[in-house]
C-alpha atoms as a PDB file:
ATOM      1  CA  UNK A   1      79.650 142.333  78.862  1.00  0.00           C
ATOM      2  CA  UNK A   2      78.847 145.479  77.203  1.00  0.00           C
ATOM      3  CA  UNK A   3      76.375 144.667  74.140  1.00  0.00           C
ATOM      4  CA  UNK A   4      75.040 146.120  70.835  1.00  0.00           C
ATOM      5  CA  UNK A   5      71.920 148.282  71.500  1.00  0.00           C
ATOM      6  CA  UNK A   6      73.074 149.564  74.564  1.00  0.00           C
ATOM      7  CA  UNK A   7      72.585 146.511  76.258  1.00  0.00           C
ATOM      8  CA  UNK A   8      74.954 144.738  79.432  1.00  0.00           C
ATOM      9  CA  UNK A   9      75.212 141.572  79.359  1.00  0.00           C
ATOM     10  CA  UNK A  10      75.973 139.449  83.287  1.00  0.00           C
ATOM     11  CA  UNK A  11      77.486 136.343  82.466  1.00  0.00           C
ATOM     12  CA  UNK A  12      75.591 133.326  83.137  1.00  0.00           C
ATOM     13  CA  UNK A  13      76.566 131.528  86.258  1.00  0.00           C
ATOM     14  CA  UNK A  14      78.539 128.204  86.562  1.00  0.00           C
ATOM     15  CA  UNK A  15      76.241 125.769  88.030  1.00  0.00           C
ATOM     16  CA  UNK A  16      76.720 124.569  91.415  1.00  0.00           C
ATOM     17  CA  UNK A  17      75.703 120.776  90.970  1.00  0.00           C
ATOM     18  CA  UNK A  18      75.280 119.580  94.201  1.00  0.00           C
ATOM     19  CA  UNK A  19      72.883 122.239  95.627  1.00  0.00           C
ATOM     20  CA  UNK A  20      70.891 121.940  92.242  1.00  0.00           C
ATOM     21  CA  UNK A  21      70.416 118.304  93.148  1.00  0.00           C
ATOM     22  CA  UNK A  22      69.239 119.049  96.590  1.00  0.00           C
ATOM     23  CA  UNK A  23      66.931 121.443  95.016  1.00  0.00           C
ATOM     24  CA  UNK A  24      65.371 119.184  92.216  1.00  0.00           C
ATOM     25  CA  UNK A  25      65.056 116.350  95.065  1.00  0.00           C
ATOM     26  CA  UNK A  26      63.421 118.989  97.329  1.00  0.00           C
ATOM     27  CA  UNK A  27      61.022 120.276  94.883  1.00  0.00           C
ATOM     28  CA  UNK A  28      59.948 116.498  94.184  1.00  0.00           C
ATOM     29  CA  UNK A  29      59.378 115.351  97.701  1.00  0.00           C
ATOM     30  CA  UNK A  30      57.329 118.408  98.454  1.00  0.00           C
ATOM     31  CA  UNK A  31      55.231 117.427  95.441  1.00  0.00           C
ATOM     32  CA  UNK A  32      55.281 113.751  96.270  1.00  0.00           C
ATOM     33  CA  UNK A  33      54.035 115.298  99.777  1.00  0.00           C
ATOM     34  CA  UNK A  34      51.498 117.457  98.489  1.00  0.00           C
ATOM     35  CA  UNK A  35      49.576 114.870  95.860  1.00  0.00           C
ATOM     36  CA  UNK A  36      46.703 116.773  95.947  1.00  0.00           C
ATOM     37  CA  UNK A  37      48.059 120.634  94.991  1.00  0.00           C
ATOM     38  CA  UNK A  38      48.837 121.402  91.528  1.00  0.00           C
ATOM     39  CA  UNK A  39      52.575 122.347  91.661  1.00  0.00           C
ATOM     40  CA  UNK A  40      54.241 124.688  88.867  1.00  0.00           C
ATOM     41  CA  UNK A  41      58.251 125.559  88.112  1.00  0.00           C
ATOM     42  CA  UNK A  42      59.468 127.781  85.696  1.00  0.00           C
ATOM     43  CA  UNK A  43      63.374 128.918  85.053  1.00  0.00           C
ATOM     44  CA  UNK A  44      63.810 132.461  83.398  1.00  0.00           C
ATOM     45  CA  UNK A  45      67.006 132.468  81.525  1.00  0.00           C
ATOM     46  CA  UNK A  46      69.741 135.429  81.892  1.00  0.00           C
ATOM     47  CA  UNK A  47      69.585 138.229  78.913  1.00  0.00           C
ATOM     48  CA  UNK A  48      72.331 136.974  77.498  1.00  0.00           C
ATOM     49  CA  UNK A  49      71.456 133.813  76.978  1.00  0.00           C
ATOM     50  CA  UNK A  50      68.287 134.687  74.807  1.00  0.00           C
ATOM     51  CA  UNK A  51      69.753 137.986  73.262  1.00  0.00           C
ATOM     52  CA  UNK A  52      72.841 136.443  71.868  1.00  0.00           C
ATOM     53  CA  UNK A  53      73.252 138.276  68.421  1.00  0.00           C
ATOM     54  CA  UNK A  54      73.839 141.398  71.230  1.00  0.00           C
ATOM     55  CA  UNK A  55      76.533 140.068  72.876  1.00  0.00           C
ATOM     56  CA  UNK A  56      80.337 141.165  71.804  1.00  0.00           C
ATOM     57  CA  UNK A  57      81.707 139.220  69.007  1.00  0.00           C
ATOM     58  CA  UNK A  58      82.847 135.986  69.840  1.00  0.00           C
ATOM     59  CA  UNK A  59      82.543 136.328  73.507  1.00  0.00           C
ATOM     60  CA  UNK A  60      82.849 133.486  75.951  1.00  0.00           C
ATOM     61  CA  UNK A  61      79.727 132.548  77.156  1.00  0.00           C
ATOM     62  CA  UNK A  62      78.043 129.511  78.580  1.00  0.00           C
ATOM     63  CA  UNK A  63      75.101 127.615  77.392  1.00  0.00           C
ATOM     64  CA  UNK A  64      72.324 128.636  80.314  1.00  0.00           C
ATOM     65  CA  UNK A  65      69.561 127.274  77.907  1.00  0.00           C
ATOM     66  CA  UNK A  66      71.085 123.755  78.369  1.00  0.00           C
ATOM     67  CA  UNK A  67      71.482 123.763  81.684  1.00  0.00           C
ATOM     68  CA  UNK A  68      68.005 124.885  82.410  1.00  0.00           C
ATOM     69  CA  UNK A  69      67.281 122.012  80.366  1.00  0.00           C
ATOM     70  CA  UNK A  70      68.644 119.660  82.495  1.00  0.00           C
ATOM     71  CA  UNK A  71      67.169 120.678  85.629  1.00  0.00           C
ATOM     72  CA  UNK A  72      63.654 120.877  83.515  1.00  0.00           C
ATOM     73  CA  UNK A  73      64.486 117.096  82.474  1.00  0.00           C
ATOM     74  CA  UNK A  74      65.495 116.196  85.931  1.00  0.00           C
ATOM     75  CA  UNK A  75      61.533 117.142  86.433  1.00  0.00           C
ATOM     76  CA  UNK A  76      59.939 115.489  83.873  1.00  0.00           C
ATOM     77  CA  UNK A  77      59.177 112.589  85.584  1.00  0.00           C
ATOM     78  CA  UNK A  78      56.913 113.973  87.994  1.00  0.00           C
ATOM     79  CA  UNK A  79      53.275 115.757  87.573  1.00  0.00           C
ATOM     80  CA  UNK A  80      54.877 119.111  88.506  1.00  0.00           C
ATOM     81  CA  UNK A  81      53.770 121.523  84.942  1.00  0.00           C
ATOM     82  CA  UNK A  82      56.855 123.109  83.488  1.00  0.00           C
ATOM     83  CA  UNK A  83      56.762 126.270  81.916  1.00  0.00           C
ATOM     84  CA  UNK A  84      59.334 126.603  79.021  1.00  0.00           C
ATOM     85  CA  UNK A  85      60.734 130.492  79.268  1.00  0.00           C
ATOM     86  CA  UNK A  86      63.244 129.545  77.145  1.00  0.00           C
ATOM     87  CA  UNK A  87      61.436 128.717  74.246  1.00  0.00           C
ATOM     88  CA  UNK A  88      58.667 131.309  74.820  1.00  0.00           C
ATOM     89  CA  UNK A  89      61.387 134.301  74.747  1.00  0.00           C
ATOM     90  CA  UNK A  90      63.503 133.238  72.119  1.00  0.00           C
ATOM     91  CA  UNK A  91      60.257 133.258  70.300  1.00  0.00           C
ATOM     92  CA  UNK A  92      59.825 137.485  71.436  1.00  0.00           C
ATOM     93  CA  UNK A  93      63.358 138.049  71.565  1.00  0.00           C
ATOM     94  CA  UNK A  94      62.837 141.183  69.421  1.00  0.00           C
ATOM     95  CA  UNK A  95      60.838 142.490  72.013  1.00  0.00           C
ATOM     96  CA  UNK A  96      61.978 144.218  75.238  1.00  0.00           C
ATOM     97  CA  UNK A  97      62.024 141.035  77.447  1.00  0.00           C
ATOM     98  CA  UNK A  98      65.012 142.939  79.627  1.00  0.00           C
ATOM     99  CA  UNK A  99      66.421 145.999  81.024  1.00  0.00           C
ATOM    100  CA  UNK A 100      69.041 147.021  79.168  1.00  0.00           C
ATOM    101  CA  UNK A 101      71.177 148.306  82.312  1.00  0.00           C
ATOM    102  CA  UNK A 102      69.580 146.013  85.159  1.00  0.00           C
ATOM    103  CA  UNK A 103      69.904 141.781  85.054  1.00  0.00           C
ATOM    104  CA  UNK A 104      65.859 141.391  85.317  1.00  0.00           C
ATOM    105  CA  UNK A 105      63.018 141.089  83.031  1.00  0.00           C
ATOM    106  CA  UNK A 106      61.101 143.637  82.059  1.00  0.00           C
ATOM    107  CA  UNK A 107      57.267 144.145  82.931  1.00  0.00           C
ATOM    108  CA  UNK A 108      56.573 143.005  79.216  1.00  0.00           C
ATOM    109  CA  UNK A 109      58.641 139.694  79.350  1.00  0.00           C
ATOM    110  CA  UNK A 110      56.946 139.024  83.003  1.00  0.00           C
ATOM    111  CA  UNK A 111      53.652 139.452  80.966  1.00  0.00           C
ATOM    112  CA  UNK A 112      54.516 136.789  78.608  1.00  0.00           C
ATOM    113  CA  UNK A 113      55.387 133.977  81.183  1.00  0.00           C
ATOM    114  CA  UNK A 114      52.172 135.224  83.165  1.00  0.00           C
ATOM    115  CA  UNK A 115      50.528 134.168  79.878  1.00  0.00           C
ATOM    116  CA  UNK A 116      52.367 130.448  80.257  1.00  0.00           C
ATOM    117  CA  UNK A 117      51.917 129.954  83.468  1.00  0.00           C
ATOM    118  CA  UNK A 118      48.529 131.265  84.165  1.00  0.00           C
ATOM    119  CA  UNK A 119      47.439 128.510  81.887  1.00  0.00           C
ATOM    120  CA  UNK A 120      49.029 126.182  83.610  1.00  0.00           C
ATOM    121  CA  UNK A 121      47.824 127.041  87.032  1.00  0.00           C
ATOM    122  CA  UNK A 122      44.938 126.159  85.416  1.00  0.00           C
ATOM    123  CA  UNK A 123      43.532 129.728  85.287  1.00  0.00           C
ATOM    124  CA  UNK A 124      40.904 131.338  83.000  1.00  0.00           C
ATOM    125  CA  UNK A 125      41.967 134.458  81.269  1.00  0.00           C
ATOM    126  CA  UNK A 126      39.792 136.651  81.077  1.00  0.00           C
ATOM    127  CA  UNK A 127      41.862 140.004  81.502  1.00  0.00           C
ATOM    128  CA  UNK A 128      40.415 141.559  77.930  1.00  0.00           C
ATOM    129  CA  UNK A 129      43.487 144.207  77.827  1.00  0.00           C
ATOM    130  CA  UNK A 130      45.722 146.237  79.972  1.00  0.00           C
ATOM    131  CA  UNK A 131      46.879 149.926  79.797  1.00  0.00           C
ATOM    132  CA  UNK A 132      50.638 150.352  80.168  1.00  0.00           C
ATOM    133  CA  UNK A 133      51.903 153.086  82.701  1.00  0.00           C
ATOM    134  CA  UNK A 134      55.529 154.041  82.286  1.00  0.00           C
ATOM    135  CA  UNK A 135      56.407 154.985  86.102  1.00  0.00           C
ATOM    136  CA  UNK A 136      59.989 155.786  84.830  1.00  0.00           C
ATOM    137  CA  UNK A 137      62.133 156.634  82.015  1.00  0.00           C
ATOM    138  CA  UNK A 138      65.299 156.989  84.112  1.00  0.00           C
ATOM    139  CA  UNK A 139      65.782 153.499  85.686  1.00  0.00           C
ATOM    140  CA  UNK A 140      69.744 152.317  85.702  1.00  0.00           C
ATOM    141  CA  UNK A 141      69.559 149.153  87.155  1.00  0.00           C
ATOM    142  CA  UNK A 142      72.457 146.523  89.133  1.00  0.00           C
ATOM    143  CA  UNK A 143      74.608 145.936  85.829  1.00  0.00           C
ATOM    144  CA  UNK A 144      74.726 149.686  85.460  1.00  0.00           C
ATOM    145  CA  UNK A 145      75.989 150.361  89.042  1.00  0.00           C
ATOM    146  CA  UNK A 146      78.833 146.976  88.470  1.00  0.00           C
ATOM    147  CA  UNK A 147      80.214 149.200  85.562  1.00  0.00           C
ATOM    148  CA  UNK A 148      79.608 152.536  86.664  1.00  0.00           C
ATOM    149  CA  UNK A 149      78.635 155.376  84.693  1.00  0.00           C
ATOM    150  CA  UNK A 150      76.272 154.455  81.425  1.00  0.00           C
ATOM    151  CA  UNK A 151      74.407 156.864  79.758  1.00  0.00           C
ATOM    152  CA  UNK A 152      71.718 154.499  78.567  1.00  0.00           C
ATOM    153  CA  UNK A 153      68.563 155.100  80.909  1.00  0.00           C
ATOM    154  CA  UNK A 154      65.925 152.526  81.024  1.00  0.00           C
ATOM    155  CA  UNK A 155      61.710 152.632  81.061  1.00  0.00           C
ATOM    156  CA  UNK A 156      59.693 151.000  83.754  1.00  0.00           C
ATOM    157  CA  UNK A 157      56.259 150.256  83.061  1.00  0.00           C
ATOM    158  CA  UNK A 158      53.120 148.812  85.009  1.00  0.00           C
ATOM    159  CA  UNK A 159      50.264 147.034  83.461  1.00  0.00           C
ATOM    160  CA  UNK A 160      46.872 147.410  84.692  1.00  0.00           C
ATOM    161  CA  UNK A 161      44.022 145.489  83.800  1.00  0.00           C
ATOM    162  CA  UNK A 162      41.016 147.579  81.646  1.00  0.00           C
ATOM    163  CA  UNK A 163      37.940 145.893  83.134  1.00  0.00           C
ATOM    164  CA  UNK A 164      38.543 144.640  86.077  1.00  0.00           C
ATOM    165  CA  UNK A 165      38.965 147.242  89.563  1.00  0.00           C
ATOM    166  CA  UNK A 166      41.306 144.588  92.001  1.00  0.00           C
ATOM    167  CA  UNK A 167      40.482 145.454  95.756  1.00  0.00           C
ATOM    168  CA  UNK A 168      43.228 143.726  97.855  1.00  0.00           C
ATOM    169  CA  UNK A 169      45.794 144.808 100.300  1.00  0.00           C
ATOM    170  CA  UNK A 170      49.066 143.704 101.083  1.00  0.00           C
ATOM    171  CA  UNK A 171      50.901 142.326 104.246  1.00  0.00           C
ATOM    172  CA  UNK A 172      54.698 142.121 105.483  1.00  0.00           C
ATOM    173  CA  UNK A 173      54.864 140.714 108.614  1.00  0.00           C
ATOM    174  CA  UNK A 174      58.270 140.811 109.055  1.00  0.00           C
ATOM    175  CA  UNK A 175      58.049 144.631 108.426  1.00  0.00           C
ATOM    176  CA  UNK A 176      54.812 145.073 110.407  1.00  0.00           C
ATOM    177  CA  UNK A 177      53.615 146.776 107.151  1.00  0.00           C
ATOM    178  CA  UNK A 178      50.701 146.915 105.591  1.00  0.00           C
ATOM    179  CA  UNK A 179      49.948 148.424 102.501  1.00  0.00           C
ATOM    180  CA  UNK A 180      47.409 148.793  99.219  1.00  0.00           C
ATOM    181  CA  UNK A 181      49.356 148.378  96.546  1.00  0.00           C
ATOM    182  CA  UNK A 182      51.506 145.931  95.330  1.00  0.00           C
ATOM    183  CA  UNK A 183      53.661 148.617  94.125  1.00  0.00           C
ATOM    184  CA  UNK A 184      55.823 151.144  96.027  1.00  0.00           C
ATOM    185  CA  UNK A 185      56.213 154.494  94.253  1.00  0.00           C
ATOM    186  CA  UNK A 186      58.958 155.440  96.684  1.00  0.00           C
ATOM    187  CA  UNK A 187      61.008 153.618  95.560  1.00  0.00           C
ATOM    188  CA  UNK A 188      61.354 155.507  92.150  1.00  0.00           C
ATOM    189  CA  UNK A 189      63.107 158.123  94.105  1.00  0.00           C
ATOM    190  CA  UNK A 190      66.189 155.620  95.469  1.00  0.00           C
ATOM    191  CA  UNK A 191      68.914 153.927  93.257  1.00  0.00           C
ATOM    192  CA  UNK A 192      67.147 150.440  93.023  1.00  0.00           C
ATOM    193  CA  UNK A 193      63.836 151.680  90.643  1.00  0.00           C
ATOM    194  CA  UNK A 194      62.768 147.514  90.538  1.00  0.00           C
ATOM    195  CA  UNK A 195      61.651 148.176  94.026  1.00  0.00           C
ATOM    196  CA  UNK A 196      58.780 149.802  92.656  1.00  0.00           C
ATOM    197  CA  UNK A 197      57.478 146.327  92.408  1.00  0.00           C
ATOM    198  CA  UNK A 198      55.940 145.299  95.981  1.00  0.00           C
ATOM    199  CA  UNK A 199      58.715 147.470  97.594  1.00  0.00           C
ATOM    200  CA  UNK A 200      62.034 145.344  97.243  1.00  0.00           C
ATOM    201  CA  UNK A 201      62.793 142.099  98.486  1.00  0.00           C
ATOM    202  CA  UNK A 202      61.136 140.759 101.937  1.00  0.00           C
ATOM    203  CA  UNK A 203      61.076 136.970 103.248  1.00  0.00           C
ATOM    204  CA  UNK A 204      57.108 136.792 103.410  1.00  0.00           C
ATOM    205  CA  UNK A 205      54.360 138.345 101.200  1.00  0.00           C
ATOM    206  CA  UNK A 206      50.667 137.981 101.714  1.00  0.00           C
ATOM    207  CA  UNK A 207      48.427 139.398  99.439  1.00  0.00           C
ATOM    208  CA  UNK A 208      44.529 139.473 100.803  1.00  0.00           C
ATOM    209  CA  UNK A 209      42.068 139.978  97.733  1.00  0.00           C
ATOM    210  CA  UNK A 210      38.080 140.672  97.333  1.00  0.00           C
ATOM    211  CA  UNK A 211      37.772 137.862  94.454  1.00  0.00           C
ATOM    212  CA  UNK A 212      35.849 135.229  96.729  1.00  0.00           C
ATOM    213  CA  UNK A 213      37.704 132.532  94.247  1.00  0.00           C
ATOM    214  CA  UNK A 214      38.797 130.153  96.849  1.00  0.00           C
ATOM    215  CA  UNK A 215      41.864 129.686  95.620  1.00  0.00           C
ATOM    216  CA  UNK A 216      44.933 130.711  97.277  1.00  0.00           C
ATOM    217  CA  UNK A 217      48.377 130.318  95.592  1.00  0.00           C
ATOM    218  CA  UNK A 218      51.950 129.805  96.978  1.00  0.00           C
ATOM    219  CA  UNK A 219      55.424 130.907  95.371  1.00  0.00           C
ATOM    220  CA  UNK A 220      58.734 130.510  96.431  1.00  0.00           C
ATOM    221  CA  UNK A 221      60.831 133.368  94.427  1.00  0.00           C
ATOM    222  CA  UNK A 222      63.060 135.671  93.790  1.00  0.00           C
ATOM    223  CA  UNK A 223      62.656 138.943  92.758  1.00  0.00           C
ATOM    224  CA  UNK A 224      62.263 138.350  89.166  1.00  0.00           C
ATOM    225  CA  UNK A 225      58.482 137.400  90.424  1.00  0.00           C
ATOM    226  CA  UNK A 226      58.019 140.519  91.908  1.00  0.00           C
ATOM    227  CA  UNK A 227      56.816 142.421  88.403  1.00  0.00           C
ATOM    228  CA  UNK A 228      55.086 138.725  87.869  1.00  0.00           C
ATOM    229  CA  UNK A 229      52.501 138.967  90.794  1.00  0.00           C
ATOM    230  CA  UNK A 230      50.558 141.793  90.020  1.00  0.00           C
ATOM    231  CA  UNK A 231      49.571 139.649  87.165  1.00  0.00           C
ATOM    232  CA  UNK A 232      48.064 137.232  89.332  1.00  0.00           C
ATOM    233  CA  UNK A 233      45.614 139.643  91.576  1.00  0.00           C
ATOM    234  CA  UNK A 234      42.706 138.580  89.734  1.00  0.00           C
ATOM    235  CA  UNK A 235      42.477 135.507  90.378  1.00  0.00           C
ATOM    236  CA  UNK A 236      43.342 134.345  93.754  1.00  0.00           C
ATOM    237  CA  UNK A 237      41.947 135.399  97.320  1.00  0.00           C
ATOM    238  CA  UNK A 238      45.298 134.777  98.742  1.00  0.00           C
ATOM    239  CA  UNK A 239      48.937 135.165  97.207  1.00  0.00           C
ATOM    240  CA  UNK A 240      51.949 134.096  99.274  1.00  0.00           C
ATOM    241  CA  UNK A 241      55.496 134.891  98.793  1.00  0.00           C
ATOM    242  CA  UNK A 242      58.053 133.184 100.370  1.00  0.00           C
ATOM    243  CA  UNK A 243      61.646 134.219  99.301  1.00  0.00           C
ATOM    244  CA  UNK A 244      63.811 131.157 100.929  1.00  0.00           C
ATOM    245  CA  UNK A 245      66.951 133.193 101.100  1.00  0.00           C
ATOM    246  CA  UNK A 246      65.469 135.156 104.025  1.00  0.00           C
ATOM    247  CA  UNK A 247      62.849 133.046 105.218  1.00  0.00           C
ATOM    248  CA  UNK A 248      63.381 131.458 108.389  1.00  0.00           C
ATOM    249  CA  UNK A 249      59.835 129.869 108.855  1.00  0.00           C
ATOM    250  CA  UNK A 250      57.793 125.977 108.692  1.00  0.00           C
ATOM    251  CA  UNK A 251      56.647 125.482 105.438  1.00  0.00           C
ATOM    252  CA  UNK A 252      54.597 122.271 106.368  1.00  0.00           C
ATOM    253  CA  UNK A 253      53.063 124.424 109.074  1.00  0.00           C
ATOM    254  CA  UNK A 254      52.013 127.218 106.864  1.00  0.00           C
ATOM    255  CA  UNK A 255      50.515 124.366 104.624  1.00  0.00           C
ATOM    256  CA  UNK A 256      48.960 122.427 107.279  1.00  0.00           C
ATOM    257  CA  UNK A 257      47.386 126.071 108.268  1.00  0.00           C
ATOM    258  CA  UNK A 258      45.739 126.636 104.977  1.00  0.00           C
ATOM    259  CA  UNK A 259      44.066 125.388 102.065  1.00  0.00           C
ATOM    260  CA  UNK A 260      46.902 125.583  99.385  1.00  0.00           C
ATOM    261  CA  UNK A 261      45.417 124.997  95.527  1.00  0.00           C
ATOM    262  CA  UNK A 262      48.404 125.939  93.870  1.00  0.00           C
ATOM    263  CA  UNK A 263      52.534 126.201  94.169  1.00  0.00           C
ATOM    264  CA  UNK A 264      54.623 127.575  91.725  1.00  0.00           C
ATOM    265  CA  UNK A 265      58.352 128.129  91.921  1.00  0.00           C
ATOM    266  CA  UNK A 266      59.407 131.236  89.873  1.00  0.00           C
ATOM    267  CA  UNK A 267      63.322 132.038  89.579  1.00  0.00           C
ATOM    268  CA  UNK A 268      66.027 133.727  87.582  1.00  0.00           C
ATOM    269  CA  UNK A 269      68.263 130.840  86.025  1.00  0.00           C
ATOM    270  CA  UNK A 270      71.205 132.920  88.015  1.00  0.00           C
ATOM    271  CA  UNK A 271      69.416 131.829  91.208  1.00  0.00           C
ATOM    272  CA  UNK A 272      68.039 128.875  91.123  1.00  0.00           C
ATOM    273  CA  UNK A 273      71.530 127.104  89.250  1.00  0.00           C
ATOM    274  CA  UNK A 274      73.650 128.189  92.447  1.00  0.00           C
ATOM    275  CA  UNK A 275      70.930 128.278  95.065  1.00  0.00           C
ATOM    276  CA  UNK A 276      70.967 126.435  98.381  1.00  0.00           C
ATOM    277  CA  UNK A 277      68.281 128.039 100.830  1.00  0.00           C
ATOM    278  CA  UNK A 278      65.232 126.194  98.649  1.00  0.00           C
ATOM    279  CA  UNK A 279      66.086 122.894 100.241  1.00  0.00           C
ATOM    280  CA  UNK A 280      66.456 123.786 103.530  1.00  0.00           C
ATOM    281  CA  UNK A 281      63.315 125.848 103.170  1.00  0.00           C
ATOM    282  CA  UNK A 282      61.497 122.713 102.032  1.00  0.00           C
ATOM    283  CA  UNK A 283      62.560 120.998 104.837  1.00  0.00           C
ATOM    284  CA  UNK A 284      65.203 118.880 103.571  1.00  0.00           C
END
């Protein structure tokens, strides 16, 4: 859909029932597996689905907040912490929680979930501010490219922490790349600008930090958690990614080769509603 304020809309996706029940059952067993790590899920709804009052008059358009509420309810009976994006954006909906031309969040609505779910991970905050970098003011994102020419040009900013230097460095074996910085300022030169954050897309992530916390978190994602992570540096000696629709590896043998402390699964509604790889990357 083409919006007010320069915004496009993607239409929320139909739900494929029958892979979101292997995924809830999945997600539960691992847990039910895993007693003694503190497991977290959160469900970022689509732009349109928070930004409503945007959309064209009287346009067709399903409920995503509902059905993200059934898969949340599907989890209530467990011990796994949910983390309510719904609620916490339409609460900052008059913010800029999404690219206008591009179907992700913005760094700013990333921030606000970080602030949820760091609390649930069970995290202290003590971040005191960050300065915001804008690393682009002419970012046309995947909605953009669907329709073709818009003039609308969008900003991408980073947020770095004011009192605390983070010494890390980060590892893609499947790449045989290593890097030290979760974000890839090449990319600002190519089409896809969101690559800026940890360089794109990639089946497994390590992050290494100088913390000495010893904690070390795993997240199965998709790439709305790559602006998330940076938020996370501070307070883990080990992150790990694992995007299941290109990873090919044992998740009970990474487990079994590591302390784990925490889980969290991070997705775009548009993902997880029609997603099959989680299960099978679970092991079921």
């Amino acid at each position: 859909y083409f919006g007010m304020k320069e915004y496009l809309f993607d239409k929320p996706v139909i739900p494929d029932d029958e892979a979101i029940e292997k995924s809830v059952n999945s997600i539960k067993k691992f847990a039910e597996n895993y007693p003694y790590i503190n497991i977290n899920f959160a469900i970022v709804p689509c732009s349109g689905a928070i930004l409503t009052e945007y959309l064209p008059a009287n346009a067709p358009i399903r409920n995503q907040l509902a059905d993200i509420s059934k898969v949340y309810d599907s989890l209530s009976d467990t011990e796994i912490k949910l983390a309510d994006i719904s609620k916490l954006f339409m609460e900052h909906k008059d913010e800029e929680l999404y690219y206008h031309t591009d179907h992700h969040w913005t760094t700013l609505g990333s921030y606000y979930a970080f602030k949820t779910i760091n609390a649930n991970l069970g995290n202290d905050d003590n971040v005191e501010a960050y300065t915001h970098y804008t690393v682009s003011k002419a970012f046309k994102g995947t909605l953009a490219s669907k329709v073709g020419s818009v003039k609308y040009e969008d900003t991408i900013e980073i947020f770095v922490p004011d009192n605390i230097v983070e010494k890390y460095y980060v590892s893609y074996p499947d790449a045989n790349i290593t890097r030290t910085s979760v974000y890839d300022s090449s990319k600002l030169k190519e089409k896809d600008q969101y690559q800026v954050f940890l360089g794109g897309n990639f089946p497994y992530i390590e992050i290494s930090t100088a913390n000495d916390t010893e904690k070390t978190i795993l997240i199965f994602k998709d790439s709305y958690a790559n602006s998330f992570v940076p938020f996370l540096l501070h307070y883990y000696d080990t992150i790990i990614l694992i995007d299941p629709r290109y990873y090919y590896g044992e998740v009970d043998t990474l487990l079994a080769s590591r302390p784990i402390n925490d889980v969290l699964f991070l997705y775009s509604a548009n993902t997880f509603l029609t997603d099959n790889m989680l299960a099978l990357v679970l092991g079921d």
